[in-house]
N, C-alpha and C. Protein backbone atom coordinates (compact mmCIF):
# COMPACT_ATOMS: atom_id res chain seq x y z
N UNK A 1 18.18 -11.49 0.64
CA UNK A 1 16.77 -11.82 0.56
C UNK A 1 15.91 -10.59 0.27
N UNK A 2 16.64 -9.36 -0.02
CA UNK A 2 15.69 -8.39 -0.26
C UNK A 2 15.00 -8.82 -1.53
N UNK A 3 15.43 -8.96 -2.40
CA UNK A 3 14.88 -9.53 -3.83
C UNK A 3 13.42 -10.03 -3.64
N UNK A 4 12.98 -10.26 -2.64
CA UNK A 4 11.76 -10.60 -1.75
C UNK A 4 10.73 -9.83 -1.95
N UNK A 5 11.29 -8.30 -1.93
CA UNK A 5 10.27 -7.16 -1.30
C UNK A 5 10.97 -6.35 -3.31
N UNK A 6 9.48 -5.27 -3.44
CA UNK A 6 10.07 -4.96 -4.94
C UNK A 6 9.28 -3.42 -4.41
N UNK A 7 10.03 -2.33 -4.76
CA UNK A 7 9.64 -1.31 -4.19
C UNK A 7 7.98 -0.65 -5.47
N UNK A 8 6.83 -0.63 -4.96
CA UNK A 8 6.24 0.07 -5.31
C UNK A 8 5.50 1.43 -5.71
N UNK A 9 5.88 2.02 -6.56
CA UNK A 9 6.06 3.27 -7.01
C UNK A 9 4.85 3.81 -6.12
N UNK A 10 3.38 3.68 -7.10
CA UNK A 10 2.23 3.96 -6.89
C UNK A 10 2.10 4.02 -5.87
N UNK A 11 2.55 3.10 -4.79
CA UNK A 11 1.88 2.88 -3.24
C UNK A 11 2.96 3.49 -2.09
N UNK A 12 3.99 3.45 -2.77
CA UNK A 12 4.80 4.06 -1.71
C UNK A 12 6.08 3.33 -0.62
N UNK A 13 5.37 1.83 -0.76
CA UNK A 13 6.00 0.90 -0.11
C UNK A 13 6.40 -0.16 -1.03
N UNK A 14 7.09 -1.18 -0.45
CA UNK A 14 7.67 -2.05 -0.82
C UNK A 14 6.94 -3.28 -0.77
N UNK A 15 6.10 -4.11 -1.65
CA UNK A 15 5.67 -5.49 -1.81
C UNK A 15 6.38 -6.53 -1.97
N UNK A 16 5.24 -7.35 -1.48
CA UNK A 16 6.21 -8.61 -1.51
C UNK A 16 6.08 -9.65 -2.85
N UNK A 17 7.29 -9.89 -3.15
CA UNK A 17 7.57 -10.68 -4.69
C UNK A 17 7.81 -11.89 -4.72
N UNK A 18 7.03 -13.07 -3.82
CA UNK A 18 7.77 -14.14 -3.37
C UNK A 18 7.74 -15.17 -4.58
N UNK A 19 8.75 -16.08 -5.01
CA UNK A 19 9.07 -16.59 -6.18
C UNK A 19 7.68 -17.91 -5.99
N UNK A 20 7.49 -17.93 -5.26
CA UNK A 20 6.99 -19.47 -4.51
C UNK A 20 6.00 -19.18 -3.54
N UNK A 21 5.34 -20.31 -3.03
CA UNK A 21 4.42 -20.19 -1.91
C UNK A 21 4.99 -20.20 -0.46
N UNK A 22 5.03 -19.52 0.30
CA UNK A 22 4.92 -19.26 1.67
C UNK A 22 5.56 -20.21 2.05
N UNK A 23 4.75 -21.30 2.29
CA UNK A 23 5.43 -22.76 3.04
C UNK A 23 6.32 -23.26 2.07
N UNK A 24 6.74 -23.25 1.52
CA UNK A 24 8.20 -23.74 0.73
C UNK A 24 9.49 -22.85 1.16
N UNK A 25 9.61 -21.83 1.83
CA UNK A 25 10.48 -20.97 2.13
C UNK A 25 11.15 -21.86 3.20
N UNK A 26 12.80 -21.81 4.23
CA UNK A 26 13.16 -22.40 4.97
C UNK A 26 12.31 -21.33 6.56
N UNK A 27 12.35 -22.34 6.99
CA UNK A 27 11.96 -21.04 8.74
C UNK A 27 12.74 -20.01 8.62
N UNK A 28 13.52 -20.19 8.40
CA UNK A 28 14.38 -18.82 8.50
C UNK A 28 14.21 -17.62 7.59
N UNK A 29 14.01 -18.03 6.26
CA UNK A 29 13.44 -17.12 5.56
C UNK A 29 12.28 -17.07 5.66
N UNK A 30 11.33 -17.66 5.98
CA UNK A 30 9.65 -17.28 6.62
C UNK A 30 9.60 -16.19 7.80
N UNK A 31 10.64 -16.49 8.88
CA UNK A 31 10.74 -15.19 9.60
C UNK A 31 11.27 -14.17 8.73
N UNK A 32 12.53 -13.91 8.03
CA UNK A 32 13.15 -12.61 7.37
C UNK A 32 11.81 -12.27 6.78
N UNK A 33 10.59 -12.99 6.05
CA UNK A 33 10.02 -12.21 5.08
C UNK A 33 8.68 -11.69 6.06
N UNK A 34 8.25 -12.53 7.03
CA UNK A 34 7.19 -11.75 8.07
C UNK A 34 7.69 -10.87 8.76
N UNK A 35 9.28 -10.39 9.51
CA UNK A 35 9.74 -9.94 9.84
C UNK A 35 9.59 -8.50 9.00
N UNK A 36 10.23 -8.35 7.95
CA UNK A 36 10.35 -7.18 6.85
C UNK A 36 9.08 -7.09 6.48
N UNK A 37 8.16 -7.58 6.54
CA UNK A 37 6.81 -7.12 6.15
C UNK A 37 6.23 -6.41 7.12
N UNK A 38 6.50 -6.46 8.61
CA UNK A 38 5.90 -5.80 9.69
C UNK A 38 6.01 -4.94 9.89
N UNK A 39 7.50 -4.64 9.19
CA UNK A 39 8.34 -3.20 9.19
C UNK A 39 7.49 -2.46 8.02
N UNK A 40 7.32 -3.45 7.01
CA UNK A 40 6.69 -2.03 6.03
C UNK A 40 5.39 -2.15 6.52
N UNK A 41 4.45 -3.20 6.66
CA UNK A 41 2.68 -2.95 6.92
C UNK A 41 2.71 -1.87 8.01
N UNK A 42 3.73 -1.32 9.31
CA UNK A 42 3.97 -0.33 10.24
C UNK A 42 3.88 0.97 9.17
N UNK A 43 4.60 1.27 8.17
CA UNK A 43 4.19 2.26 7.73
C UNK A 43 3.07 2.34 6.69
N UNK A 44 1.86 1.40 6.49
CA UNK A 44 1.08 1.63 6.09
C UNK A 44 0.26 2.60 5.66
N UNK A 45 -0.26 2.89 7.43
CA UNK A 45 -1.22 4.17 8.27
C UNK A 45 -0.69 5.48 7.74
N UNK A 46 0.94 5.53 7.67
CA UNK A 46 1.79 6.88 7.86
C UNK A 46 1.10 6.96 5.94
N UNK A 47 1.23 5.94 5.33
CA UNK A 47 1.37 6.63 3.51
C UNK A 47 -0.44 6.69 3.65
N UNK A 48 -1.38 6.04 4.40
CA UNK A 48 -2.91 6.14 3.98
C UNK A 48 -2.90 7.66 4.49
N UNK A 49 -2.41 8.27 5.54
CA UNK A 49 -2.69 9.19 6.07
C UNK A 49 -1.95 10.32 4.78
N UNK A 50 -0.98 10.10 4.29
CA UNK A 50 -0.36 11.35 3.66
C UNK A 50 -1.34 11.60 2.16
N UNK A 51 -1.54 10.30 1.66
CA UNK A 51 -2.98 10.17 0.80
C UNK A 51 -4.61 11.07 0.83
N UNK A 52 -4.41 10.64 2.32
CA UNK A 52 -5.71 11.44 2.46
C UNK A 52 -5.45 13.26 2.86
N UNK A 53 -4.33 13.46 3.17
CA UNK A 53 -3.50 14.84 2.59
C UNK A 53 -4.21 15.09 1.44
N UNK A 54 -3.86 14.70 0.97
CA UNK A 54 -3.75 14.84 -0.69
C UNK A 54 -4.69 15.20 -1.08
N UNK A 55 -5.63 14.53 -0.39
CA UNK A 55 -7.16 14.00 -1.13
C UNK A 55 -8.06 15.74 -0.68
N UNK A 56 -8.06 15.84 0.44
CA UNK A 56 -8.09 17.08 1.17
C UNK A 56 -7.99 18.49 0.37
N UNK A 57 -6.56 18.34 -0.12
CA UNK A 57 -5.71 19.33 -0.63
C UNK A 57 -6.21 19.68 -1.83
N UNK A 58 -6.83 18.35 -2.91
CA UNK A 58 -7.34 18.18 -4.47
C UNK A 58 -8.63 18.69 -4.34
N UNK A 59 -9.43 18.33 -3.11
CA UNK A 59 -11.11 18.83 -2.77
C UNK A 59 -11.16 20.32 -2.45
N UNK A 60 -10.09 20.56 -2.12
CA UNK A 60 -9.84 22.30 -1.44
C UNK A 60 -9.88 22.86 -3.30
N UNK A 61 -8.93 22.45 -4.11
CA UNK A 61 -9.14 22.76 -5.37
C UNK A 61 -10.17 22.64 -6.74
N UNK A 62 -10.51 21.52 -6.10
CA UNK A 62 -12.05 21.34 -6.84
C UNK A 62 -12.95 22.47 -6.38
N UNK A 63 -12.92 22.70 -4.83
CA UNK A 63 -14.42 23.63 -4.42
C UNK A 63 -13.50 24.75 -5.25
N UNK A 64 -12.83 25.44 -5.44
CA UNK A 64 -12.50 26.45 -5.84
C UNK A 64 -12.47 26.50 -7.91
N UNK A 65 -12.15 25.49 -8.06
CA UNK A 65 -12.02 25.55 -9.64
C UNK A 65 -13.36 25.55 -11.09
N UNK A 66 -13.38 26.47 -11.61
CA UNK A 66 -14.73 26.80 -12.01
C UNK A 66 -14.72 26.05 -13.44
N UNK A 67 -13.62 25.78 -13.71
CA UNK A 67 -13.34 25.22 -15.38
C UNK A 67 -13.70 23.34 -15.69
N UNK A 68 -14.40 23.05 -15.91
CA UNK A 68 -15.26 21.64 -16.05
C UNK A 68 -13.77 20.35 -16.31
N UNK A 69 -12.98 20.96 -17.11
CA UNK A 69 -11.99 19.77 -18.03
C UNK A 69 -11.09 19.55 -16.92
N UNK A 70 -10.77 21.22 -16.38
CA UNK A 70 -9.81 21.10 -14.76
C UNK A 70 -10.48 20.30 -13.55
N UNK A 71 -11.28 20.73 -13.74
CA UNK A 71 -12.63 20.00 -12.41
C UNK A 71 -12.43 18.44 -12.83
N UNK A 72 -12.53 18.30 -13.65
CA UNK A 72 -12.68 15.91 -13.79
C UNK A 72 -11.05 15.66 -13.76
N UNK A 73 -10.50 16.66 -14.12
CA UNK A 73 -8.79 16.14 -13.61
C UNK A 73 -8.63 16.19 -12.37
N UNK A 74 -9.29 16.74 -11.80
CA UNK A 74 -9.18 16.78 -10.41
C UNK A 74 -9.35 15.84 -9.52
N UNK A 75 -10.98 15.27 -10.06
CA UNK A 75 -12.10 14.86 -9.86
C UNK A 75 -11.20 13.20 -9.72
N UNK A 76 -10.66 12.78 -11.27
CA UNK A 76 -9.62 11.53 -11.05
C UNK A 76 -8.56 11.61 -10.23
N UNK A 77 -7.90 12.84 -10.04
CA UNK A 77 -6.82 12.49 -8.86
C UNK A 77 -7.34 11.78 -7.94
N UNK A 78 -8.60 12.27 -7.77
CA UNK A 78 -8.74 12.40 -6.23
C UNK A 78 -9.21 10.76 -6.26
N UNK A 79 -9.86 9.97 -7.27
CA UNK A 79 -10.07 9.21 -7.53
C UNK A 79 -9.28 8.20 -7.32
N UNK A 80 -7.90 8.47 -7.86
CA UNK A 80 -6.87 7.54 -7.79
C UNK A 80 -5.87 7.33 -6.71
N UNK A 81 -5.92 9.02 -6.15
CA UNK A 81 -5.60 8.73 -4.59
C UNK A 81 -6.61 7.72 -3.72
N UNK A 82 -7.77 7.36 -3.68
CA UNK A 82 -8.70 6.93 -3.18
C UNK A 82 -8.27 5.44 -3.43
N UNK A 83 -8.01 5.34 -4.91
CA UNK A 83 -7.80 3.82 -5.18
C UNK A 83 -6.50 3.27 -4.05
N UNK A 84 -5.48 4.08 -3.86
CA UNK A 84 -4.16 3.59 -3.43
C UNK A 84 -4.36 3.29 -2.01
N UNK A 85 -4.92 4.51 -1.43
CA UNK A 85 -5.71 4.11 0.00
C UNK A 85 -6.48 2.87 0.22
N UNK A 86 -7.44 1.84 -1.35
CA UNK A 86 -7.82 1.40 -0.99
C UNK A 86 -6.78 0.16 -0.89
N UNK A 87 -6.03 0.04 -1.70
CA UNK A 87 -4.99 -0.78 -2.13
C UNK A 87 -4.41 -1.06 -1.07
N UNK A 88 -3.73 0.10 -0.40
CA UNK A 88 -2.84 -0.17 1.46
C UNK A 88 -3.47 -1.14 1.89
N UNK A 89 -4.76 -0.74 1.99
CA UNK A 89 -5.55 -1.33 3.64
C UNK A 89 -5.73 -2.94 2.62
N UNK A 90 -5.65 -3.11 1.71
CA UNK A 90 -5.81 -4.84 1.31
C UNK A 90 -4.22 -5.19 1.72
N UNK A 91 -3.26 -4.53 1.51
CA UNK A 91 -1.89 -4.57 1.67
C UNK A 91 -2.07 -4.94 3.18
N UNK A 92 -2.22 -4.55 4.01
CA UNK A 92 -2.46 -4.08 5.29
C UNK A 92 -3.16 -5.48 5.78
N UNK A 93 -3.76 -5.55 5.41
CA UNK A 93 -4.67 -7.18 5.79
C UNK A 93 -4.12 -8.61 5.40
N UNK A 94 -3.15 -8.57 4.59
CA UNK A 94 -2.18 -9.32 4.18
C UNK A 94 -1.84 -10.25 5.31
N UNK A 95 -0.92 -9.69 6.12
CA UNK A 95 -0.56 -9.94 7.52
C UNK A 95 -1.26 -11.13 7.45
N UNK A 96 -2.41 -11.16 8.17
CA UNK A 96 -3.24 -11.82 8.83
C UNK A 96 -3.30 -13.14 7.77
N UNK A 97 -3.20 -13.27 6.58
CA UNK A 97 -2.97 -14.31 5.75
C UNK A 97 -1.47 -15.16 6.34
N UNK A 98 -0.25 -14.25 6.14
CA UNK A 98 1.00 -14.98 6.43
C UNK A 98 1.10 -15.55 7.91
N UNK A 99 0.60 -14.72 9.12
CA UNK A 99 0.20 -15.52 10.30
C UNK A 99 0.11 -16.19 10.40
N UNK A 100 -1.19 -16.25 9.89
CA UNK A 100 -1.85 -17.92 10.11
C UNK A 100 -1.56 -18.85 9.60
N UNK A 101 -0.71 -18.60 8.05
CA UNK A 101 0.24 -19.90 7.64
C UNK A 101 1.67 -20.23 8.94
N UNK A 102 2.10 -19.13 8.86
CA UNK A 102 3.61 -19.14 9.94
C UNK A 102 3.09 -19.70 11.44
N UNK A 103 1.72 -20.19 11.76
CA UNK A 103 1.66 -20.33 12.94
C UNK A 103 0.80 -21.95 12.71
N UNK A 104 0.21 -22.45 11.59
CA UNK A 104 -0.13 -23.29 11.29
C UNK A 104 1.28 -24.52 11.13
């Protein structure tokens, strides 16, 4: 049932690829796939946090970099780190969708 989960480059973790809707799965695979999702939404926090590393690390180089073309490359990293952070935390809120089907 891994075929479930499809590893995401950009984000760091593993999404979920489900062929079908939620409630068509057997109970048993409704637990394996809330189950394995708890495990990855747990490391969520750990990849938003190494992101905002990053983000830190790119701003430390911006205040320092005097060259305009280097400065907006920068300027988008930091941009696109921002996007992925925002991406987790929708990842992250997910949960609370499959719950409430698995408990309905």
């Amino acid at each position: 049932m891994n075929h479930l989960f499809l590893w995401n480059e950009r984000l760091g973790i593993s999404l979920p690829e489900l062929d079908r809707s939620f409630e068509l799965f057997s109970n048993e695979e409704q637990a394996f796939i809330v189950t394995q999702w708890e495990i990855i939404r747990g490391s969520i926090p750990d990849r938003v946090f190494a992101f905002e590393l990053l983000i830190h690390v790119k701003q430390a180089e911006l205040f320092e970099e005097e060259d305009f073309e280097t400065s907006c490359t920068i300027n988008s990293d930091i941009a696109e780190l921002a996007s992925r952070i925002n991406d987790l935390h929708i990842w992250y809120r997910i949960n609370q969708e499959i719950e409430s089907r698995r408990h309905s």
